[in-house]
Structures are given as C-alpha cells and as structure tokens.
Protein backbone atom coordinates (compact mmCIF):
# COMPACT_ATOMS: atom_id res chain seq x y z
CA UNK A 1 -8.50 22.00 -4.61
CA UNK A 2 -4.80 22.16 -4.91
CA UNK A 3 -4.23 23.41 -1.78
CA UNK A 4 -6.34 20.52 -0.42
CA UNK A 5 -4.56 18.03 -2.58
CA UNK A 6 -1.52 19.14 -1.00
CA UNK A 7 -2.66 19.58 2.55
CA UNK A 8 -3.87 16.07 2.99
CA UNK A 9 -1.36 14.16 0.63
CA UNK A 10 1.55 15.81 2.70
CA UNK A 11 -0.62 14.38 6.05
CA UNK A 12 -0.96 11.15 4.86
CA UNK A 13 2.81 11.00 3.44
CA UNK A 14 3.98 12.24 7.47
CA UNK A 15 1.65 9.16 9.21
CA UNK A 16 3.33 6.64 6.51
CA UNK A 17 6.25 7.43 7.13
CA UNK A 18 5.77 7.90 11.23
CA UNK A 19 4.15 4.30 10.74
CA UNK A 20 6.56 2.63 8.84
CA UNK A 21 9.72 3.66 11.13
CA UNK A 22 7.59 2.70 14.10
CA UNK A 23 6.56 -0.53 13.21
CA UNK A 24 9.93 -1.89 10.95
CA UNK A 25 12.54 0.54 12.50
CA UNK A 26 14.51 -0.42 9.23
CA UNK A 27 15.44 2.33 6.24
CA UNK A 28 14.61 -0.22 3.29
CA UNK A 29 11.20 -1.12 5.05
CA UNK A 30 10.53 2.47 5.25
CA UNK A 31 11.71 3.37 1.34
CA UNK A 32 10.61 0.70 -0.49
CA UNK A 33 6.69 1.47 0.15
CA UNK A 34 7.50 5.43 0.41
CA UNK A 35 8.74 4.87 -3.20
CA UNK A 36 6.00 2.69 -4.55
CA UNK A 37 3.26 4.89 -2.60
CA UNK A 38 4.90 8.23 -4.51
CA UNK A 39 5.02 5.68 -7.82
CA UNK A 40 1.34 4.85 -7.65
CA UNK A 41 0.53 8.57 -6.79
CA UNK A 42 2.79 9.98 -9.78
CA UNK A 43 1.74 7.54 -12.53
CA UNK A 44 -2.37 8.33 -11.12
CA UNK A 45 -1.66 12.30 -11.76
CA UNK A 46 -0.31 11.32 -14.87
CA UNK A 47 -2.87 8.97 -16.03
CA UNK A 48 -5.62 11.63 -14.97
CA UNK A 49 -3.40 14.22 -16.64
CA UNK A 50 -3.31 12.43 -20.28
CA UNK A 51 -6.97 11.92 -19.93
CA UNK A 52 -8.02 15.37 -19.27
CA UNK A 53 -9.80 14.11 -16.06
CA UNK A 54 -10.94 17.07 -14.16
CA UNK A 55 -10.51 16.80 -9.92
CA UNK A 56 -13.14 18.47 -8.30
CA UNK A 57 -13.43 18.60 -4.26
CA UNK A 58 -14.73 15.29 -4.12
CA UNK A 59 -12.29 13.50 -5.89
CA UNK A 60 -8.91 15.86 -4.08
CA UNK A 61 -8.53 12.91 -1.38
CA UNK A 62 -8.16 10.45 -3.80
CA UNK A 63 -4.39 10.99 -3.36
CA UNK A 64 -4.75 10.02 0.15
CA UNK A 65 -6.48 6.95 0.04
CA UNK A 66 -4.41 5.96 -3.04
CA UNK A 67 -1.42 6.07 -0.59
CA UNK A 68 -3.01 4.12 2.00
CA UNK A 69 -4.41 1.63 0.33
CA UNK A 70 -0.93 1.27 -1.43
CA UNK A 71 0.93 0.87 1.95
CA UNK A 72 -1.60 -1.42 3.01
CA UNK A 73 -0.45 -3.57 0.12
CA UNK A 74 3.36 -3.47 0.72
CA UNK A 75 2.68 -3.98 4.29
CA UNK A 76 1.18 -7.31 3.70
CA UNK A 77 4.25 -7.74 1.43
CA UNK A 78 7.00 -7.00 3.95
CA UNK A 79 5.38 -8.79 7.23
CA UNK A 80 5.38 -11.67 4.80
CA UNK A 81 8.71 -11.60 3.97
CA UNK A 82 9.80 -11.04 7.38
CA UNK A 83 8.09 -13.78 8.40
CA UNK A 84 9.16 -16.16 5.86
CA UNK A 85 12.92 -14.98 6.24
CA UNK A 86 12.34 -15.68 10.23
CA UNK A 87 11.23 -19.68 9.80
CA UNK A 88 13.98 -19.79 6.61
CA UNK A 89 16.62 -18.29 7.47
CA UNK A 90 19.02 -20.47 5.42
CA UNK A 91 16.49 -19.48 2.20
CA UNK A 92 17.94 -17.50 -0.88
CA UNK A 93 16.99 -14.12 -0.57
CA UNK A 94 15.59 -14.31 -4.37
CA UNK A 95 13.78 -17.46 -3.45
CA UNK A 96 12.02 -15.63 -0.59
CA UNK A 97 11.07 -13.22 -2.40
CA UNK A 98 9.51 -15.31 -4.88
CA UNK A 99 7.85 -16.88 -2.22
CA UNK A 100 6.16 -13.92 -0.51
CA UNK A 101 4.92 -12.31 -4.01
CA UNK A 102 3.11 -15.81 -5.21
CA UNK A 103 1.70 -16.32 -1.22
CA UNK A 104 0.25 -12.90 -1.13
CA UNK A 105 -1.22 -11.88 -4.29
CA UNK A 106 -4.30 -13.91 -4.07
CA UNK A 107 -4.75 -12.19 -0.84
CA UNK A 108 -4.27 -8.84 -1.80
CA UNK A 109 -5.83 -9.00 -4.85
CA UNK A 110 -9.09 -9.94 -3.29
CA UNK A 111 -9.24 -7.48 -0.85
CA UNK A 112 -7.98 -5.02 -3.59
CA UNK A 113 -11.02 -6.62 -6.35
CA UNK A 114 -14.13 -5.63 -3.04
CA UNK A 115 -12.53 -2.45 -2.88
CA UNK A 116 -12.86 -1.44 -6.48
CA UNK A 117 -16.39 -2.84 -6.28
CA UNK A 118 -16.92 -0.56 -3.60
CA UNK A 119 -15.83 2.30 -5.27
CA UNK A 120 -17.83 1.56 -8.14
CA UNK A 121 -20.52 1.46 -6.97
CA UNK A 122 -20.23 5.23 -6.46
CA UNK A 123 -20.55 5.30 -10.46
CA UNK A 124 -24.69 4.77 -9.90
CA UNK A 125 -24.74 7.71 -7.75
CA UNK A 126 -26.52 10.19 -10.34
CA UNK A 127 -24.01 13.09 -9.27
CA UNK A 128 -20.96 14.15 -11.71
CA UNK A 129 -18.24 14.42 -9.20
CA UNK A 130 -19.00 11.38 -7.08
CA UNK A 131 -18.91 9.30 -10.31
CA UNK A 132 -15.59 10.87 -11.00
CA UNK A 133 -14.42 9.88 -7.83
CA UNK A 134 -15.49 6.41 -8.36
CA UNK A 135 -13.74 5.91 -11.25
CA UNK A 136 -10.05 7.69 -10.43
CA UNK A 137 -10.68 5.29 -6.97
CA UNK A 138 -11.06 2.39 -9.58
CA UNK A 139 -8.30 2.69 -11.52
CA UNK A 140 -6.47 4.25 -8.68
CA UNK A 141 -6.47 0.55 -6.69
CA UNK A 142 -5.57 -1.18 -10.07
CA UNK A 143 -2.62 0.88 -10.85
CA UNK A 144 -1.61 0.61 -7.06
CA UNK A 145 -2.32 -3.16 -7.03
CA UNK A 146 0.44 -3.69 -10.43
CA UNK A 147 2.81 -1.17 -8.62
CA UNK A 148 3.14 -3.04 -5.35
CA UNK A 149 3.57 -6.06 -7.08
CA UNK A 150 6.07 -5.07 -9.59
CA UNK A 151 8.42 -3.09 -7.55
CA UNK A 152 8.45 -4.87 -4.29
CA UNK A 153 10.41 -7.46 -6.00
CA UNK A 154 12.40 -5.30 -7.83
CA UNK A 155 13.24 -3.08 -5.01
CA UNK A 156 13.87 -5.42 -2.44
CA UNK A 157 16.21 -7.09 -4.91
CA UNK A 158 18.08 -3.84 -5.04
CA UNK A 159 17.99 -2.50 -1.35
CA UNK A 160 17.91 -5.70 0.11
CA UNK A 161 16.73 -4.93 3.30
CA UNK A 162 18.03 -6.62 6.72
CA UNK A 163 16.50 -9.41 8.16
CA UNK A 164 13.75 -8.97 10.73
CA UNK A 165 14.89 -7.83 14.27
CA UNK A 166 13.49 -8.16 17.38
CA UNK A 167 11.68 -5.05 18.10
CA UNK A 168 13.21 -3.96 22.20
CA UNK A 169 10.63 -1.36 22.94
CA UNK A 170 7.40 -2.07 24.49
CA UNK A 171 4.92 0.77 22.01
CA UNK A 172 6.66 -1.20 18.98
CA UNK A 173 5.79 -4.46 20.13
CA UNK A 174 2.67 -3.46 20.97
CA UNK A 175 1.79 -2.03 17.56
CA UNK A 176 3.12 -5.00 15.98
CA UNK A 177 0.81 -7.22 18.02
CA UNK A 178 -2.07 -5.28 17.41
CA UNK A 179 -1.07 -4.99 13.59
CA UNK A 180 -0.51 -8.94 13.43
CA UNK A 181 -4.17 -9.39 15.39
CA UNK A 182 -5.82 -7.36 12.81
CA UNK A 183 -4.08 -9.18 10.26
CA UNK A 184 -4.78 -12.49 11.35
CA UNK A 185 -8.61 -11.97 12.11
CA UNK A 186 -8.53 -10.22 8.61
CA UNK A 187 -7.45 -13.47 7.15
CA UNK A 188 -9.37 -15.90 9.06
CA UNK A 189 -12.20 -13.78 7.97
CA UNK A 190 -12.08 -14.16 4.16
C-alpha cells in the first residue's frame, strides 16, 4: 500500500506540475497550487494519522485525487485572477485578489459540496474499505476546499505572481482554449 501510495502520488505530483508550467508558464502559478496541493495532502496524512484511520488498497489513491481535485480548485482561482487582472489592470493587487476569492467560492464550493455527496454515498456500500474510502474522500475535499481558499490569498500576497502573458506557442494556446471551453460549458451548465 505504501509503495502504491507513493507510486501514484509521485505520478500525479509529475502531471501537475507538467500541467501547470504548460498552461501558466509562470513559477508563482506553478508554486502556489504545488504548495497548497502538498498542504492539503500533508494535513490529510495527518488528520488520518491522529485518528488511527487505517488505508487499505482502496483508499491508497485517495492521495491522488486529493491533489487533483485541489488543483482543480486553485486553477479556477488563478484563471480568475488572470482574468480579472487582464480587464483591470489599473486594480490593486490586494483588491483583485479580494475580488477573485468572493467571485469564485460559490462556484467552487458547489462543485466541491456534489463531490462530497458523491463520495458519500460510497458510505452505503456495505463493504469496510469502500466506506473508508468514502469518508477520507469526504473530509479529504473539505480540508482541500479551506486550504485553497486560505492560502491562495495568502500566497499570492507573498509571491505575487506576474500579470498574465500572452501565451506565443500554438500547444499552449491550444490547451488554454480547450481548458477555458471546458470551463465555460462547466459554468453555463450549473
């Protein structure tokens, strides 16, 4: 189980990162989530840890879909910002920042609220280690959910990252165009 743990956390951690320099070819996009992903992932072990909460094979992925579901978070966060730094450019960099937590939280705590729902309805499932899973998934997205939204602030206060620049490459405008599709026909949806 460790090694599996391992295996697919260090996988996931590699495609972050190779996503995040891809799409935002800028070091404090790519930090700020890689430190509140490895936040939300540390203070999970611990939490599971202090409760004595056994992982069994079911439950050894939770680590990567933690991490994923935590970068889907920030990534809302940060094309937001970007976006709202590219129509105000003469904004306060606090005031922006303001501005992109209070305009996205609704809208990721929904998706985040269906996801836990999701996951527990795993809890009905008669079978030890499913439940488990279930519930680490469940508190998983909470924790994740307060993370994002208490150190995106904070760290973009402190790395301040640079404005949004055009991207010159053809396979990073694509991906941002198919990223900002999904996005939009995400939100039109709900």
């Amino acid at each position: 189980i460790q090694d599996d743990v391992v295996v697919f956390g260090s996988a996931a951690l590699l495609v972050i990162i190779m996503i995040l320099v891809i799409a935002f070819r800028q070091l404090g996009w790519v930090v700020m989530p890689l430190i509140t992903c490895f936040t939300t992932g540390y203070i999970m072990v611990c939490l599971l840890g202090l409760l004595n909460w056994p992982i069994s094979v079911v439950s050894s992925n939770f680590l990567s879909l933690l991490l994923i579901i935590t970068l889907s978070l920030n990534i809302h966060l940060i094309v937001r910002y970007r976006e709202l730094n590219k129509d105000k450019p003469e904004s306060d960099h606090l005031a922006l920042i303001k501005e992109t937590v209070a305009s996205k939280f609704i809208s990721c705590l929904l998706p985040a609220l269906t996801t836990i729902v999701a996951f527990a309805s795993l809890v009905v499932s008669g079978i030890r280690q499913v439940i488990d899973f279930g519930y680490i998934m469940c508190l998983g997205i909470m924790v994740a959910l307060l993370t994002t939204f208490i150190l995106f602030p904070a760290l973009a206060l402190l790395l301040r990252p640079k404005a949004a620049t055009a991207n010159k490459d053809n396979l990073s405008r694509a991906l941002l165009n198919t990223a900002k599709k999904l996005y939009d026909q995400a939100n039109a949806a709900s």
